[in-house]
Every structure is written in C-alpha cells, then in structure tokens.
N, C-alpha and C. Protein backbone atom coordinates (compact mmCIF):
# COMPACT_ATOMS: atom_id res chain seq x y z
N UNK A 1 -110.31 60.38 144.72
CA UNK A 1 -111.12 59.69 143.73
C UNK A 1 -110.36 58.50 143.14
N UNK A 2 -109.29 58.82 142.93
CA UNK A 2 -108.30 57.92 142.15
C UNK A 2 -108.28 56.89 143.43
N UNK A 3 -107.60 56.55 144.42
CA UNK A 3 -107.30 56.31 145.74
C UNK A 3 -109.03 55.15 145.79
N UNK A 4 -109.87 55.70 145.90
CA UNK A 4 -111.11 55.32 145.73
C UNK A 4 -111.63 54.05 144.85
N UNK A 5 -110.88 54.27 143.85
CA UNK A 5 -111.15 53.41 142.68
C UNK A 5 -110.35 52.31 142.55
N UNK A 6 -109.25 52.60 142.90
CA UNK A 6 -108.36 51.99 143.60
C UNK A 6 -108.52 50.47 144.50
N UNK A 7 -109.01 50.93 145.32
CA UNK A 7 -109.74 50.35 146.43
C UNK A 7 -110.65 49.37 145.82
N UNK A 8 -111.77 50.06 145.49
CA UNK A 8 -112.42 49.05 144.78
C UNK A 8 -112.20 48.03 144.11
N UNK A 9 -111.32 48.13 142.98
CA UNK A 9 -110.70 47.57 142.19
C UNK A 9 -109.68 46.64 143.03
N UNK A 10 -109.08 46.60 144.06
CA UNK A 10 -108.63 45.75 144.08
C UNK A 10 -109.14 44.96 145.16
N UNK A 11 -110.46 45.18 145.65
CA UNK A 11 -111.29 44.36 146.37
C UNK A 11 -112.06 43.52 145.45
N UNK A 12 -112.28 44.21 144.21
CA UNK A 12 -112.69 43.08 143.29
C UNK A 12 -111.71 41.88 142.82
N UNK A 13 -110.70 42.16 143.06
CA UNK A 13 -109.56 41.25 142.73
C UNK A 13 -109.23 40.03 144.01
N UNK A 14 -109.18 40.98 145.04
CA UNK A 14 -109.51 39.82 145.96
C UNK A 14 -111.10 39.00 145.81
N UNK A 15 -112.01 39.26 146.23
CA UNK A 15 -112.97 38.73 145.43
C UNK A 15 -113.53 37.65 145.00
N UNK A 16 -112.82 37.62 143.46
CA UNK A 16 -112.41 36.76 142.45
C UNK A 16 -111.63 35.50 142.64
N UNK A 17 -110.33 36.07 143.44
CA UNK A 17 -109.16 35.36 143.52
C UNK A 17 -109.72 33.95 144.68
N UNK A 18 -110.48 35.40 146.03
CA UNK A 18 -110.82 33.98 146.88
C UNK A 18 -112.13 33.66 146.03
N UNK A 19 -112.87 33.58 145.32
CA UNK A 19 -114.08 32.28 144.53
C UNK A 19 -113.73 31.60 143.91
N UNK A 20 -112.16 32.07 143.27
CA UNK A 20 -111.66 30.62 142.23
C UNK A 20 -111.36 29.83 143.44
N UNK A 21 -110.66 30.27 144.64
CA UNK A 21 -109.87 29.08 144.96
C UNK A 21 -111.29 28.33 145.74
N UNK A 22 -111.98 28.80 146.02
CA UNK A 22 -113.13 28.28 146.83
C UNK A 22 -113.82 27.22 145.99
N UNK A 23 -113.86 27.66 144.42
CA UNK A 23 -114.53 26.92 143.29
C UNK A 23 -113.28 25.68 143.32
N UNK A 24 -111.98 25.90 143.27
CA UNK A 24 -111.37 24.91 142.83
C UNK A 24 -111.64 23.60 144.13
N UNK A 25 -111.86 24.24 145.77
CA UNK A 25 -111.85 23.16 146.76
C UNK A 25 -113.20 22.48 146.75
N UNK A 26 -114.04 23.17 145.91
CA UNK A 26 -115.69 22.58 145.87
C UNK A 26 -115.81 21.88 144.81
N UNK A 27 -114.83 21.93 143.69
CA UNK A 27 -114.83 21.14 142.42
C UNK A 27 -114.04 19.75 142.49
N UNK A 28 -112.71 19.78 143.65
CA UNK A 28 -112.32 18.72 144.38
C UNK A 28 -113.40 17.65 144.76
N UNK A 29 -113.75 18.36 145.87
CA UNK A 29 -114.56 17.57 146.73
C UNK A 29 -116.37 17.21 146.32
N UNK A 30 -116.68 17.79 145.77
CA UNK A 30 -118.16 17.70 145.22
C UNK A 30 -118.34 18.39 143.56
N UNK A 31 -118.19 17.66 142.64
CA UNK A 31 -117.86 18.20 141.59
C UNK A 31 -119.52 18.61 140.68
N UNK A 32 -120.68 18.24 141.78
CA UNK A 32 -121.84 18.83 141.65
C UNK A 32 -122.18 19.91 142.08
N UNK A 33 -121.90 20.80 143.10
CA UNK A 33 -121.56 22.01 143.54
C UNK A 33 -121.55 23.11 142.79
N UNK A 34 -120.87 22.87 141.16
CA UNK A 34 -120.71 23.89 140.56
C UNK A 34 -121.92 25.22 140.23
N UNK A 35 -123.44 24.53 140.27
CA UNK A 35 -124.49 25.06 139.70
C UNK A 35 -124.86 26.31 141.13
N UNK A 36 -124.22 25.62 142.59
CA UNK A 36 -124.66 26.40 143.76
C UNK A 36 -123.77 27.80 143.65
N UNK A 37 -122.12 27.20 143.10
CA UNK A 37 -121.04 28.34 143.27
C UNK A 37 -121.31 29.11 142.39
N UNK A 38 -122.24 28.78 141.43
CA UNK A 38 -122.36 30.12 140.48
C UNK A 38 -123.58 31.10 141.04
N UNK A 39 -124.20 30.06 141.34
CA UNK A 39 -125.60 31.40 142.23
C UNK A 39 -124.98 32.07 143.40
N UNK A 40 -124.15 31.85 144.51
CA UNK A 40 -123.57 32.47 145.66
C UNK A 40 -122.65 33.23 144.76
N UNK A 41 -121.78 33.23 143.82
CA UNK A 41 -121.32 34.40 143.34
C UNK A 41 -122.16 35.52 142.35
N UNK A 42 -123.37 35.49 142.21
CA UNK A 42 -124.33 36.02 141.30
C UNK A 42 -124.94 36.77 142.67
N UNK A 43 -125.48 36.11 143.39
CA UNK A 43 -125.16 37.19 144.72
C UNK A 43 -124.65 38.06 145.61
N UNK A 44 -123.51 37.37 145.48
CA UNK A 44 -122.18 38.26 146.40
C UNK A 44 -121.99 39.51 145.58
N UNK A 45 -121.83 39.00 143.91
CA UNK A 45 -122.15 40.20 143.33
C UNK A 45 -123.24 41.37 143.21
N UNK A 46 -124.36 40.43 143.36
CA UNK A 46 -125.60 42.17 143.25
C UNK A 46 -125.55 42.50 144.45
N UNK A 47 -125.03 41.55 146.05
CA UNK A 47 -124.81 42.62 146.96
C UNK A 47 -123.94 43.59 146.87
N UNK A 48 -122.89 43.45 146.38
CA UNK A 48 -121.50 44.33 145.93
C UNK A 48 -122.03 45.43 145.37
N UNK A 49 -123.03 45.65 144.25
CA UNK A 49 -123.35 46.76 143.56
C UNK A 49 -124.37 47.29 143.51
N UNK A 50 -125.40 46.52 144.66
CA UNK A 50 -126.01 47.25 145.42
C UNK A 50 -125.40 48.24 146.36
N UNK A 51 -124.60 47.70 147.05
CA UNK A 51 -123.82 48.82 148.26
C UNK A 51 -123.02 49.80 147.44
N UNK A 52 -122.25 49.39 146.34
CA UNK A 52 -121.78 50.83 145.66
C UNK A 52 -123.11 51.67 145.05
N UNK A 53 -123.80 50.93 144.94
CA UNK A 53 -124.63 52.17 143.85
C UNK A 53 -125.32 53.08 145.31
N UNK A 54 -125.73 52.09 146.67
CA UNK A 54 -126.15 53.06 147.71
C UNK A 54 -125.40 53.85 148.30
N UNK A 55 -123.66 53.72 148.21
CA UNK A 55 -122.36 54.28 148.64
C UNK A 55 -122.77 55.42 147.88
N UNK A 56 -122.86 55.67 146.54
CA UNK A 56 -122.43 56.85 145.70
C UNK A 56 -123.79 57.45 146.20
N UNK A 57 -125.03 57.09 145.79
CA UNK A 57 -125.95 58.22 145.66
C UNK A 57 -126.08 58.85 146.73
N UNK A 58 -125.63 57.82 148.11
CA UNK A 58 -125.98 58.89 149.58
C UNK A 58 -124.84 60.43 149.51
N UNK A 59 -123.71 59.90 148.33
CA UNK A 59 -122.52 61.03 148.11
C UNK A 59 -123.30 62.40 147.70
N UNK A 60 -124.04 62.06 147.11
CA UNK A 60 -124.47 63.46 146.17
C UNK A 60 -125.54 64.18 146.42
C-alpha cells in the first residue's frame, strides 16, 4: 500500500516537472500558447484520475 502510494506520488512529480519544462519551451517560443498549456494539463489531469479512480474500484 505504502509502495503504491509511493508510486503514484512520484509519477505525479514527474508529471509536473515534465509540464513546467514543456510550459517554459512554449513560453520561449510562442508566448500565446499559455491558454492551450493550461487546457492539455486540465486533461492529462482528469485522465490521470479517471484511471485511478477506475484502478481502485475494479480493486474492491
């Protein structure tokens, strides 16, 4: 469980880490971009917690 959470947690960290740097090469180069990088991460996220919330309940 611990091991588990774990995991997660630091896939959320990767994540993060690669959208800043992705935000920082799209804020370089097209500094209009910003309004798209926030919807593709507003996604990436409800896919993310869609698949955990379907991960856990198929658990139980």
């Amino acid at each position: 469980m611990v091991i588990r959470l774990i995991r997660v947690i630091s896939i959320f960290f990767v994540l993060y880490f690669l959208s800043a740097w992705v935000l920082h090469i799209m804020v370089e180069y097209t500094p209009n971009a910003l309004p798209l990088f926030f919807v593709g991460l507003i996604v990436l996220l409800v896919v993310i917690a869609g698949y955990l919330i379907n991960h856990y309940r198929r658990r139980q």
